[in-house]
C-alpha atoms as a PDB file:
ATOM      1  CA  UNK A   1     175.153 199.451  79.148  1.00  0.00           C
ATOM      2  CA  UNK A   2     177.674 200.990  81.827  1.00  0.00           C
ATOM      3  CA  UNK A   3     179.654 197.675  81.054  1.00  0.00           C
ATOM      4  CA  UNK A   4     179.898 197.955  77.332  1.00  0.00           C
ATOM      5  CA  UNK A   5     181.272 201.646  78.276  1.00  0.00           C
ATOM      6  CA  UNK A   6     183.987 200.418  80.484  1.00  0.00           C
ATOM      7  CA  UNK A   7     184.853 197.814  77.837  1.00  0.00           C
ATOM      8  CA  UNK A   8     185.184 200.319  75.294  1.00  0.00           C
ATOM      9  CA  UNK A   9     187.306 202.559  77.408  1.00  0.00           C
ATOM     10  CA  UNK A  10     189.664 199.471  78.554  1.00  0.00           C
ATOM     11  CA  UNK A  11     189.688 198.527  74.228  1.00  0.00           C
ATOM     12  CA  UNK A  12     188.687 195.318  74.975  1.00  0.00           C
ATOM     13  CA  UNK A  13     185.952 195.370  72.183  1.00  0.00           C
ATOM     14  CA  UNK A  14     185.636 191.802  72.088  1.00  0.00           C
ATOM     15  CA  UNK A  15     183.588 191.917  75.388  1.00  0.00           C
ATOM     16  CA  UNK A  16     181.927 195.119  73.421  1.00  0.00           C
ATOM     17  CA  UNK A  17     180.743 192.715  71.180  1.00  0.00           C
ATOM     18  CA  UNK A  18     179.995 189.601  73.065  1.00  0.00           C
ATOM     19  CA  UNK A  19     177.889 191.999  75.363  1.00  0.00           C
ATOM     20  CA  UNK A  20     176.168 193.695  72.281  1.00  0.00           C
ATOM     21  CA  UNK A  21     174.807 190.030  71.114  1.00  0.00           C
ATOM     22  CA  UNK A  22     173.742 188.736  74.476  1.00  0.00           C
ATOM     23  CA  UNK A  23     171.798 192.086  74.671  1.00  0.00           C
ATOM     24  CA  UNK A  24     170.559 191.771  71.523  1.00  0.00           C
ATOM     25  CA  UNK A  25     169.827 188.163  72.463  1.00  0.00           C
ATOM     26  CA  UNK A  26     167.829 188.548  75.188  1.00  0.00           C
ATOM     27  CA  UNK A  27     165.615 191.543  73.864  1.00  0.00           C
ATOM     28  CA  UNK A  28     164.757 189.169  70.841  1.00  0.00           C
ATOM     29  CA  UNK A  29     163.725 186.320  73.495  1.00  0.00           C
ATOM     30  CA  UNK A  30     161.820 188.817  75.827  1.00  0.00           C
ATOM     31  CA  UNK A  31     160.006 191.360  73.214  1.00  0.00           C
ATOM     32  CA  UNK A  32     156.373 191.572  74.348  1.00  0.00           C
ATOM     33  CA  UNK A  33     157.466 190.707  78.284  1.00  0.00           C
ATOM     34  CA  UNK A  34     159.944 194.169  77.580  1.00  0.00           C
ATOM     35  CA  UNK A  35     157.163 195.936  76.465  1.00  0.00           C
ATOM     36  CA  UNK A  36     155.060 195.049  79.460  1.00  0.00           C
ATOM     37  CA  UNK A  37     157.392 195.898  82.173  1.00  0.00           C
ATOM     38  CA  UNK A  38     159.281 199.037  80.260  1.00  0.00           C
ATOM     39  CA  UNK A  39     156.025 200.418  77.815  1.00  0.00           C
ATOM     40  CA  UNK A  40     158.200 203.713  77.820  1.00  0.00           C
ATOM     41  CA  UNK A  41     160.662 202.424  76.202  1.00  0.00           C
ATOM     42  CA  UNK A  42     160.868 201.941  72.079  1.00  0.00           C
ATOM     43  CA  UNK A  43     161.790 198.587  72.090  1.00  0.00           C
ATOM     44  CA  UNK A  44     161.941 198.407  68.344  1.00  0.00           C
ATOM     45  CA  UNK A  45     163.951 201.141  67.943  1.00  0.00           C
ATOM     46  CA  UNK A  46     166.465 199.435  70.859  1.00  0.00           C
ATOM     47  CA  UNK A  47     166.394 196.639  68.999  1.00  0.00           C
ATOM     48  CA  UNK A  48     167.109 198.228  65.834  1.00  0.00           C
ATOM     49  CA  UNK A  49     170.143 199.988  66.945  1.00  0.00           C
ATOM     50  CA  UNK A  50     170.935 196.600  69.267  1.00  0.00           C
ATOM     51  CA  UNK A  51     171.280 194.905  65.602  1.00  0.00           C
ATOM     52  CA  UNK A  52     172.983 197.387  64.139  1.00  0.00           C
ATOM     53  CA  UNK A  53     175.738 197.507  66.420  1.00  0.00           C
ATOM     54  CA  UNK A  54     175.612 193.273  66.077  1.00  0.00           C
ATOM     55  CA  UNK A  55     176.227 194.272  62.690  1.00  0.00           C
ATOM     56  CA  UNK A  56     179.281 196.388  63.098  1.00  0.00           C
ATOM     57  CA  UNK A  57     180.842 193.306  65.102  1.00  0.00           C
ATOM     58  CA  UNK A  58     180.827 190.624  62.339  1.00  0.00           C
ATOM     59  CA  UNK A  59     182.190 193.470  59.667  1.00  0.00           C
ATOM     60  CA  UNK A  60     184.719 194.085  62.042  1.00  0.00           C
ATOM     61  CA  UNK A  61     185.133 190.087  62.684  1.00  0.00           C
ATOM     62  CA  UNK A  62     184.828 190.383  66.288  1.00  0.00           C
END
């Protein structure tokens, strides 16, 4: 996450983006191994608001 900050604050939200899906990628491939090794985290709210931002990209067409 401290890179998507740093590519926000340099504009460059095409890396925003392109981080958002790998993210999003890998949290869809790893779901119940995430849970395992982080059970304090909500995963299906992360993924949720991992989506979301997805989202925001393609409206945006980035």
């Amino acid at each position: 996450m401290k890179n998507i900050e740093q590519f926000i604050k340099l504009e460059d939200y095409e890396m925003v983006c392109r981080t958002y899906r790998e993210i999003n990628r890998k949290i869809t491939l790893n779901f119940a191994g995430l849970q395992k090794v982080k059970p304090d985290v909500d995963w299906f709210k992360m993924r949720s608001w991992m989506k979301t931002e997805e989202e925001e990209c393609d409206k945006a067409e980035i």
